[in-house]
N, C-alpha and C. Protein backbone atom coordinates (compact mmCIF):
# COMPACT_ATOMS: atom_id res chain seq x y z
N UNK A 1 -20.91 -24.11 -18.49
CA UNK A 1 -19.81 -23.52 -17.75
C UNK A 1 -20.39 -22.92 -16.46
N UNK A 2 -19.61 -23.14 -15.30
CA UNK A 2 -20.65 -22.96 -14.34
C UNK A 2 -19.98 -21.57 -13.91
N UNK A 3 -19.69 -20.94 -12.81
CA UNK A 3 -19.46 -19.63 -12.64
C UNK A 3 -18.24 -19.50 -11.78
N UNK A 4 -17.50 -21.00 -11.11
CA UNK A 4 -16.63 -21.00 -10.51
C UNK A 4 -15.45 -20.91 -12.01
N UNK A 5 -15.72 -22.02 -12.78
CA UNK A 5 -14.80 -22.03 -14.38
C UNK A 5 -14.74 -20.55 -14.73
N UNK A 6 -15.74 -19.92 -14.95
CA UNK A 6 -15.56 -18.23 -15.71
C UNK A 6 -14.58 -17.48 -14.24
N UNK A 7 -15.03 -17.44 -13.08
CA UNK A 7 -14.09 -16.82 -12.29
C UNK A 7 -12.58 -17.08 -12.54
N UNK A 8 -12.14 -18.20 -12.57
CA UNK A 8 -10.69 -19.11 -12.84
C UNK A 8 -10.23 -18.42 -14.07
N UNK A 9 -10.80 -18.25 -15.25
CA UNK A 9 -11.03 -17.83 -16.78
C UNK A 9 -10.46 -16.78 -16.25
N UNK A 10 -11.05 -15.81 -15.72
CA UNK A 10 -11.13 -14.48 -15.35
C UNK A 10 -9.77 -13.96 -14.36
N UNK A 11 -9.30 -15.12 -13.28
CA UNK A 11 -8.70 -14.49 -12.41
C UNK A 11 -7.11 -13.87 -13.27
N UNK A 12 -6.27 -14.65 -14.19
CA UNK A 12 -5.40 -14.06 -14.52
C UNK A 12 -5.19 -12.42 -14.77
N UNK A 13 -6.50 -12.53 -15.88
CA UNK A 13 -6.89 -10.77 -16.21
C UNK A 13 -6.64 -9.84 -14.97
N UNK A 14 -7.64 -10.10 -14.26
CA UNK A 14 -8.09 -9.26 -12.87
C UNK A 14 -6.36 -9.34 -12.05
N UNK A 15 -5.11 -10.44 -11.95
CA UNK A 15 -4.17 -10.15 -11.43
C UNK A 15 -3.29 -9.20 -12.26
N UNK A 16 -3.40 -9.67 -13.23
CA UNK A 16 -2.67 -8.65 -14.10
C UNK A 16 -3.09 -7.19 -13.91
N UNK A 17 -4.44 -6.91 -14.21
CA UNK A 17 -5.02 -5.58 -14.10
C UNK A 17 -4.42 -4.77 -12.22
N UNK A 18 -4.76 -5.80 -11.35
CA UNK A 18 -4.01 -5.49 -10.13
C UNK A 18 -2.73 -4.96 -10.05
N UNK A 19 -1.98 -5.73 -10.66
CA UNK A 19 -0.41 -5.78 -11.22
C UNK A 19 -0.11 -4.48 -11.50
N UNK A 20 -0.72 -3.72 -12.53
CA UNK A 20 -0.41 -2.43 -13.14
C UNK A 20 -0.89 -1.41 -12.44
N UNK A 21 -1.88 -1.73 -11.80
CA UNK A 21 -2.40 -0.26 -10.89
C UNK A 21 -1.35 -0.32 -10.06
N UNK A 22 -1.19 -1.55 -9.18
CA UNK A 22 0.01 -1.11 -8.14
C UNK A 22 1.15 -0.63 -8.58
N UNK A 23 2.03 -1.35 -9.86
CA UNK A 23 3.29 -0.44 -10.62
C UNK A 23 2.78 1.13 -10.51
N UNK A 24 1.78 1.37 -11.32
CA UNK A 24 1.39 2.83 -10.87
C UNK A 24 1.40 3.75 -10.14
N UNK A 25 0.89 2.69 -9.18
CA UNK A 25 0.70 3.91 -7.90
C UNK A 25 2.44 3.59 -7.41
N UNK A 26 3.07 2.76 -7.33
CA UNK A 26 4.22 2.51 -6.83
C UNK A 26 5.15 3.62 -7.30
N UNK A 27 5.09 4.02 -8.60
CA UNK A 27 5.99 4.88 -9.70
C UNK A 27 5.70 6.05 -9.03
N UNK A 28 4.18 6.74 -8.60
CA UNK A 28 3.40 7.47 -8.18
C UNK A 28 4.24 7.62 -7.19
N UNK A 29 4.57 7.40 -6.40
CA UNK A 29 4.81 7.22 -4.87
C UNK A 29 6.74 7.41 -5.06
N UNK A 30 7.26 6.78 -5.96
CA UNK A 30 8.33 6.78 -6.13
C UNK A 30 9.31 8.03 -6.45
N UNK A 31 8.74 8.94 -7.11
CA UNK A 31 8.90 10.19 -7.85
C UNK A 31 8.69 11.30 -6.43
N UNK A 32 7.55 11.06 -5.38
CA UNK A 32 7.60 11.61 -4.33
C UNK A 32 8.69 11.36 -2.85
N UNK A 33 9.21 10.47 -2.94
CA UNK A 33 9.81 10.16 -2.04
C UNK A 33 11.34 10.67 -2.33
N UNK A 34 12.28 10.15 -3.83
CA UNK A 34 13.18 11.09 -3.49
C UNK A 34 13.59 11.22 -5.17
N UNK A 35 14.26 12.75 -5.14
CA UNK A 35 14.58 12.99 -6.51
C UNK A 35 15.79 13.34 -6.67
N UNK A 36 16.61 13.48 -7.21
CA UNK A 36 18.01 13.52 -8.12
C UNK A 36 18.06 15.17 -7.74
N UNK A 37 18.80 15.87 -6.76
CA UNK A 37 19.23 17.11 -6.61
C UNK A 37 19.71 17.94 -7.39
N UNK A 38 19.37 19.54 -7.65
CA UNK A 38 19.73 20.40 -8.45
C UNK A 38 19.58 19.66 -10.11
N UNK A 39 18.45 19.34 -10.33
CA UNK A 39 18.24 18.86 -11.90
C UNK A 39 18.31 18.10 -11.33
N UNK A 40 17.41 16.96 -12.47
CA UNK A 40 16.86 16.08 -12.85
C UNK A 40 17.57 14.97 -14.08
N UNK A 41 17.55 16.13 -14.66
CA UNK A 41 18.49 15.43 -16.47
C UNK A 41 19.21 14.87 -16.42
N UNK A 42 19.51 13.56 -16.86
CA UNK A 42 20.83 12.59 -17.07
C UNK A 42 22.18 13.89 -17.79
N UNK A 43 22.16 14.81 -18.04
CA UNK A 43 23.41 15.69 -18.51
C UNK A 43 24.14 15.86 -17.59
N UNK A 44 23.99 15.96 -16.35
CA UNK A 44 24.95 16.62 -15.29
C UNK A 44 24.98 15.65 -14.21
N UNK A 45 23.67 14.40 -14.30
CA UNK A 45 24.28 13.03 -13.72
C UNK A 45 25.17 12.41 -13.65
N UNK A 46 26.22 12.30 -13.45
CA UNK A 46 27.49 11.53 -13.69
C UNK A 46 27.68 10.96 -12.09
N UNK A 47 27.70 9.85 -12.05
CA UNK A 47 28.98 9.52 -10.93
C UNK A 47 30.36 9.59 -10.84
N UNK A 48 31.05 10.27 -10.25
CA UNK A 48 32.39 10.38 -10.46
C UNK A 48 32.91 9.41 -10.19
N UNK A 49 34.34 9.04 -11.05
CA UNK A 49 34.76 7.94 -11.02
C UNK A 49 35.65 7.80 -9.60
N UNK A 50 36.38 9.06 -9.24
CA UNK A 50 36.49 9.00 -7.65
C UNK A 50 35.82 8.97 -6.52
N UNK A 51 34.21 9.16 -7.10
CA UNK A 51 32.92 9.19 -6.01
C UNK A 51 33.13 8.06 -4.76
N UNK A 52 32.62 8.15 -3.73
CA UNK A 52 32.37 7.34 -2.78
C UNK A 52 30.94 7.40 -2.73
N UNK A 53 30.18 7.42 -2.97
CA UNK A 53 28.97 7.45 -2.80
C UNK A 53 28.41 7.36 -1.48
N UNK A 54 28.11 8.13 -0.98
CA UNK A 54 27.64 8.29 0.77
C UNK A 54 26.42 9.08 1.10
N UNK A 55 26.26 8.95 2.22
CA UNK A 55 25.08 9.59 2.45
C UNK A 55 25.64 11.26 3.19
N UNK A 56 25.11 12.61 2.92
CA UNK A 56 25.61 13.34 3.87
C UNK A 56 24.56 13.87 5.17
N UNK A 57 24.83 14.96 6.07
CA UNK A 57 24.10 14.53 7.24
C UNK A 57 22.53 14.95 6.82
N UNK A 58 21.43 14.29 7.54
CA UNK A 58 20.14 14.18 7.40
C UNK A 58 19.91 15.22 8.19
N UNK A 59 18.30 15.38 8.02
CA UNK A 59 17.80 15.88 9.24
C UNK A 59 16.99 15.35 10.12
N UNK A 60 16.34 16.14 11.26
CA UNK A 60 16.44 15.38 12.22
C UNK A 60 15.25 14.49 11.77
N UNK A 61 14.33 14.47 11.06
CA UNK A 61 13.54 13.44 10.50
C UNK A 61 14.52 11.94 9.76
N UNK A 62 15.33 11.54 9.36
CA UNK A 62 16.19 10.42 9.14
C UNK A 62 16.57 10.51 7.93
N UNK A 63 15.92 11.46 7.18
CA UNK A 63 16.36 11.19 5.36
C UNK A 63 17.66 12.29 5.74
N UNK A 64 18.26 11.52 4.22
CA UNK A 64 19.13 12.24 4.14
C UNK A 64 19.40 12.69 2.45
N UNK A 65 20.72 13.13 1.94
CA UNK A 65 20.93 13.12 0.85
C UNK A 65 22.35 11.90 0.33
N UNK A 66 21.98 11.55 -0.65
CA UNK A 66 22.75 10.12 -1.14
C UNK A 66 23.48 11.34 -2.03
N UNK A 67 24.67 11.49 -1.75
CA UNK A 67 25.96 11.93 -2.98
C UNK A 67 26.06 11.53 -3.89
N UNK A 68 25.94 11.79 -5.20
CA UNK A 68 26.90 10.78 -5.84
C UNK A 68 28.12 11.89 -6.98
N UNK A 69 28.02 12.69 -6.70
CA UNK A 69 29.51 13.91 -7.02
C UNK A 69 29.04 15.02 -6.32
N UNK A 70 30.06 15.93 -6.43
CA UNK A 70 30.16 17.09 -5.75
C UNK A 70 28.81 17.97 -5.33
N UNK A 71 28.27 17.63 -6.45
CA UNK A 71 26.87 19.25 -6.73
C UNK A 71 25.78 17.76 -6.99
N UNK A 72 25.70 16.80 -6.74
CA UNK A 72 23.83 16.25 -6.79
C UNK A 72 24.01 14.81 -6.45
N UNK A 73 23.04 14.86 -5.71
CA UNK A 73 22.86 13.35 -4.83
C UNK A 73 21.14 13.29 -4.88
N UNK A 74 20.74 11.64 -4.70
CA UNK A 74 19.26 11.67 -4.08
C UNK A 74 18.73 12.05 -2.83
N UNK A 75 17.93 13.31 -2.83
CA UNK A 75 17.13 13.75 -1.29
C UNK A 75 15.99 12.44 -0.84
N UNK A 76 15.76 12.83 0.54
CA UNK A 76 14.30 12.12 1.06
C UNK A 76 14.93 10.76 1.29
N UNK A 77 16.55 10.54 1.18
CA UNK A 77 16.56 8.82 1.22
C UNK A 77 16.64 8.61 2.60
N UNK A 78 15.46 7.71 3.47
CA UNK A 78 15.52 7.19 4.88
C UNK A 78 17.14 6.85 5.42
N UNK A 79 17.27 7.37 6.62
CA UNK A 79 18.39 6.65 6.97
C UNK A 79 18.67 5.13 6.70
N UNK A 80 17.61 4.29 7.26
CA UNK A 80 17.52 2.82 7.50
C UNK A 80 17.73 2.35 6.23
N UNK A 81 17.26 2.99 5.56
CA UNK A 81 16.76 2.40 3.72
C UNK A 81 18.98 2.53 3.56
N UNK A 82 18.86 3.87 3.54
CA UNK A 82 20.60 3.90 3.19
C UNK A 82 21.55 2.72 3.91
N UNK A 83 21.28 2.77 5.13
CA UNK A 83 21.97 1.26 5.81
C UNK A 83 21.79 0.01 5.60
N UNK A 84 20.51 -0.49 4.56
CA UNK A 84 20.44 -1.62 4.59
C UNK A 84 21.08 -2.29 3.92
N UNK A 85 21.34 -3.66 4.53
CA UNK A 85 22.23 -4.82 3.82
C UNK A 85 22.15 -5.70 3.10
N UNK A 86 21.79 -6.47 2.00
CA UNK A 86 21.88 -7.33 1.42
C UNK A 86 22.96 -8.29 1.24
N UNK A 87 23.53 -9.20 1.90
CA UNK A 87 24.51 -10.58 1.32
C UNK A 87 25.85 -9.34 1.90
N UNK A 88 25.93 -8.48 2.52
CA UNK A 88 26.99 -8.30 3.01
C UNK A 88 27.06 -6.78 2.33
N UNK A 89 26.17 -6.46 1.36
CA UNK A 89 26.27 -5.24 0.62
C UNK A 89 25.54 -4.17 1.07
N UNK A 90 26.10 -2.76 1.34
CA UNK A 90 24.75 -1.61 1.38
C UNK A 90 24.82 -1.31 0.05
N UNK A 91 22.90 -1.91 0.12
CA UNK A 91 22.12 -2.13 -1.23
C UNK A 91 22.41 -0.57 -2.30
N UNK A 92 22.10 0.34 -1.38
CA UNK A 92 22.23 1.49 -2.45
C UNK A 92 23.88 2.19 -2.17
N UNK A 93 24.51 1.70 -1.61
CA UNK A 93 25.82 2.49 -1.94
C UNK A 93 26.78 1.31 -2.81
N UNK A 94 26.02 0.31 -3.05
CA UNK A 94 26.77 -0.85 -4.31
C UNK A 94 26.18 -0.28 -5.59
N UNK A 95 25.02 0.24 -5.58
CA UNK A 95 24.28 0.55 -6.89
C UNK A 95 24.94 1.36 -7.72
N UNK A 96 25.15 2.21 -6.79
CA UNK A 96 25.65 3.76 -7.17
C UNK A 96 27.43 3.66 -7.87
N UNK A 97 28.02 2.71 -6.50
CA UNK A 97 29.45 2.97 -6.78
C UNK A 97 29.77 1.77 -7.88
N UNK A 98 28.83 0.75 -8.62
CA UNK A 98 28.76 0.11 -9.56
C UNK A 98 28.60 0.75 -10.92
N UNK A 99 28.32 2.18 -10.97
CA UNK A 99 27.92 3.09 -11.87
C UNK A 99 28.84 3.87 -11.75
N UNK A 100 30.04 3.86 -10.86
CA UNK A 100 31.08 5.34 -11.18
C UNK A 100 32.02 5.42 -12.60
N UNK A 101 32.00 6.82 -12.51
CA UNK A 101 32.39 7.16 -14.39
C UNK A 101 31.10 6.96 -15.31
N UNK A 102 30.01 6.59 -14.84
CA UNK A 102 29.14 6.90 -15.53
C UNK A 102 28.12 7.93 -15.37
N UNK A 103 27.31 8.45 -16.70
CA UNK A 103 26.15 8.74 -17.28
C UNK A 103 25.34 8.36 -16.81
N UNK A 104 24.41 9.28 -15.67
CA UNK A 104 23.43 8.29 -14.95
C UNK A 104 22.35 8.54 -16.33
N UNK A 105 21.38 7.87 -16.71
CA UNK A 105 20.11 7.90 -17.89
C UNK A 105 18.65 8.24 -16.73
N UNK A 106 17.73 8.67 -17.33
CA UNK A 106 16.60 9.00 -17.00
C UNK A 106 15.92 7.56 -16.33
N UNK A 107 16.46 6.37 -16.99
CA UNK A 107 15.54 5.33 -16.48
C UNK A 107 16.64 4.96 -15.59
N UNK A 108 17.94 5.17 -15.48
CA UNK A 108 18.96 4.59 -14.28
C UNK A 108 18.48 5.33 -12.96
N UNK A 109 18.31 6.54 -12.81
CA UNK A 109 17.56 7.72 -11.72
C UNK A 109 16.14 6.98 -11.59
N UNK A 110 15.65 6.41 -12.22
CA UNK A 110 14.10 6.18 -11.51
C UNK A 110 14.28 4.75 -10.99
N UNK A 111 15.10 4.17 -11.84
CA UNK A 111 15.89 2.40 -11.05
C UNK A 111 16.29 3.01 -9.36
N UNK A 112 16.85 3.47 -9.46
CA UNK A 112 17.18 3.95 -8.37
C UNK A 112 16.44 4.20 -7.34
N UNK A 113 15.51 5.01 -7.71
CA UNK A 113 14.46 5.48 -6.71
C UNK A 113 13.48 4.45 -6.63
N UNK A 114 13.03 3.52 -7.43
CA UNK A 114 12.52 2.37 -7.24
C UNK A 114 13.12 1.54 -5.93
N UNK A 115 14.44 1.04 -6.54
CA UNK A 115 15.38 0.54 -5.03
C UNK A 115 15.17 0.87 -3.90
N UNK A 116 15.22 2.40 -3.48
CA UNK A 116 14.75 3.15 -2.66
C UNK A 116 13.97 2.99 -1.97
N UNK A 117 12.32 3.06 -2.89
CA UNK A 117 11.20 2.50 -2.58
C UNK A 117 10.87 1.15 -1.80
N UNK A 118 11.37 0.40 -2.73
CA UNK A 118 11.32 -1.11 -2.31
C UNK A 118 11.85 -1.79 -1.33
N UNK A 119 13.30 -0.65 -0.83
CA UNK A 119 14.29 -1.38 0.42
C UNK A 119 12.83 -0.97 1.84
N UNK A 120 12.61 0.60 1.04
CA UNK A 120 11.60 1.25 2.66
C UNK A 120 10.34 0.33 2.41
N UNK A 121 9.91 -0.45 1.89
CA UNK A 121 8.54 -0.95 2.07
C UNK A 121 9.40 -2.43 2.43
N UNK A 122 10.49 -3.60 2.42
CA UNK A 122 11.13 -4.39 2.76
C UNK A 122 11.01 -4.09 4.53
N UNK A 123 11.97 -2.99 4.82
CA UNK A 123 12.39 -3.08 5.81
C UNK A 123 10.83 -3.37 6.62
N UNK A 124 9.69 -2.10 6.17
CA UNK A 124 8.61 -2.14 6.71
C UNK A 124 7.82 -3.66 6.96
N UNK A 125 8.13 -4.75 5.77
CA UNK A 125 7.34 -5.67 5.96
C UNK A 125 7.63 -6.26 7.14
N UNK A 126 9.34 -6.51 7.45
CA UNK A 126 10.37 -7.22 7.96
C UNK A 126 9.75 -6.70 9.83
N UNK A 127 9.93 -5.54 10.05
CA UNK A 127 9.41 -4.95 11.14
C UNK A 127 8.09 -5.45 11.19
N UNK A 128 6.94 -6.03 10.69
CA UNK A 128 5.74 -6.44 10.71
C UNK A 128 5.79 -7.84 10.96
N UNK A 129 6.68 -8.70 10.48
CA UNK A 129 7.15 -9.77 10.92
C UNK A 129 7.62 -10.11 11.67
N UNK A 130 8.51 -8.97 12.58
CA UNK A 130 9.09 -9.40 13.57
C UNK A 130 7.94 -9.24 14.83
N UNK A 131 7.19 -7.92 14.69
CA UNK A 131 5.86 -7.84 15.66
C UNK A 131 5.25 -9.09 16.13
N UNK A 132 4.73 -9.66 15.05
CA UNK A 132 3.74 -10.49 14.93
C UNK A 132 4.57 -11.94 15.06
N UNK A 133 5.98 -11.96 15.25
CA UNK A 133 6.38 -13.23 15.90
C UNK A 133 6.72 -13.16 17.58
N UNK A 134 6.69 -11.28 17.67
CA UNK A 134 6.65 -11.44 19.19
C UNK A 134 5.41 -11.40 19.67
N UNK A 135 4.63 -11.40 19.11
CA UNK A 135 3.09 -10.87 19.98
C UNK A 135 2.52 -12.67 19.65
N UNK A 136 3.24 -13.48 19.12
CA UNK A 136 2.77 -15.07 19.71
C UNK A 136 3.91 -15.78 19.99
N UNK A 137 4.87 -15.00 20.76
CA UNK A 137 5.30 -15.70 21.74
C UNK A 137 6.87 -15.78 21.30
N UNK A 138 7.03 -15.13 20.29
CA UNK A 138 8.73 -15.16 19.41
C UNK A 138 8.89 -16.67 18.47
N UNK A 139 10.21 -16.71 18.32
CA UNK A 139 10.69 -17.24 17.66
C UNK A 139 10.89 -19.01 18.18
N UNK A 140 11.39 -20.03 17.42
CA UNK A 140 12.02 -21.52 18.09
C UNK A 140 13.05 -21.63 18.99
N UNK A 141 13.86 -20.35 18.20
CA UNK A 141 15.64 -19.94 19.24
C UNK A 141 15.20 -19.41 20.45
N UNK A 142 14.40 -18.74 20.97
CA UNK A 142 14.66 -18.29 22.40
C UNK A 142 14.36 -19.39 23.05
């Protein structure tokens, strides 16, 4: 067996092992960026079934707070992250108002903040892509 075969052998492990540190640190990172206002506990989570789910005003840094009833919304959520679109949808005000009348659960609040996570590191890639198609010269359309 020569040492390129044992590397090959080997690489699944080593992605996998990759795999979980980043979930980690991602979860890590997730819990800091934004949390479920006035408590935490799925008891007093509820989306109201009349909720609109919105964002109210930020400060002057761009986060804001995501409503979702009267007394608790998610803090720290980026403006941009709150505006973004998917297929015609804002990603986190479909999430939320897909859940009204409900019981938010401990793992529905960290789904959430995952989303969160993932729209602000999206948008970030997307902005890195667009750089780097203007800095050789843009796109086919112009």
């Amino acid at each position: 067996m020569n040492l390129l075969s044992v590397l090959l052998a080997l690489l699944p492990i080593l992605l996998v092992l990759i795999l979980l540190v980043w979930c980690k640190m991602a979860a890590d990172t997730v819990k800091d960026l934004t949390g479920l206002t006035r408590g935490t506990t799925n008891q007093d989570a509820r989306v109201d079934k009349d909720a609109n789910p919105s964002d109210s005003r930020g400060d002057l840094s761009g986060l804001g707070t995501v409503l979702v009833n009267a007394t608790q919304g998610f803090e720290g959520v980026p403006e941009d992250v709150w505006k973004f679109h998917i297929g015609g949808y804002q990603v986190c005000q479909k999430w939320l108002k897909d859940r009204r009348g409900r019981q938010l659960s401990k793992e529905d609040i960290v789904h959430y903040q995952k989303i969160v996570y993932a729209l602000g590191e999206t948008i970030e890639l997307m902005k890195q892509v667009d750089e780097a198609i203007d800095v050789h010269g843009g796109g086919p359309m112009r």
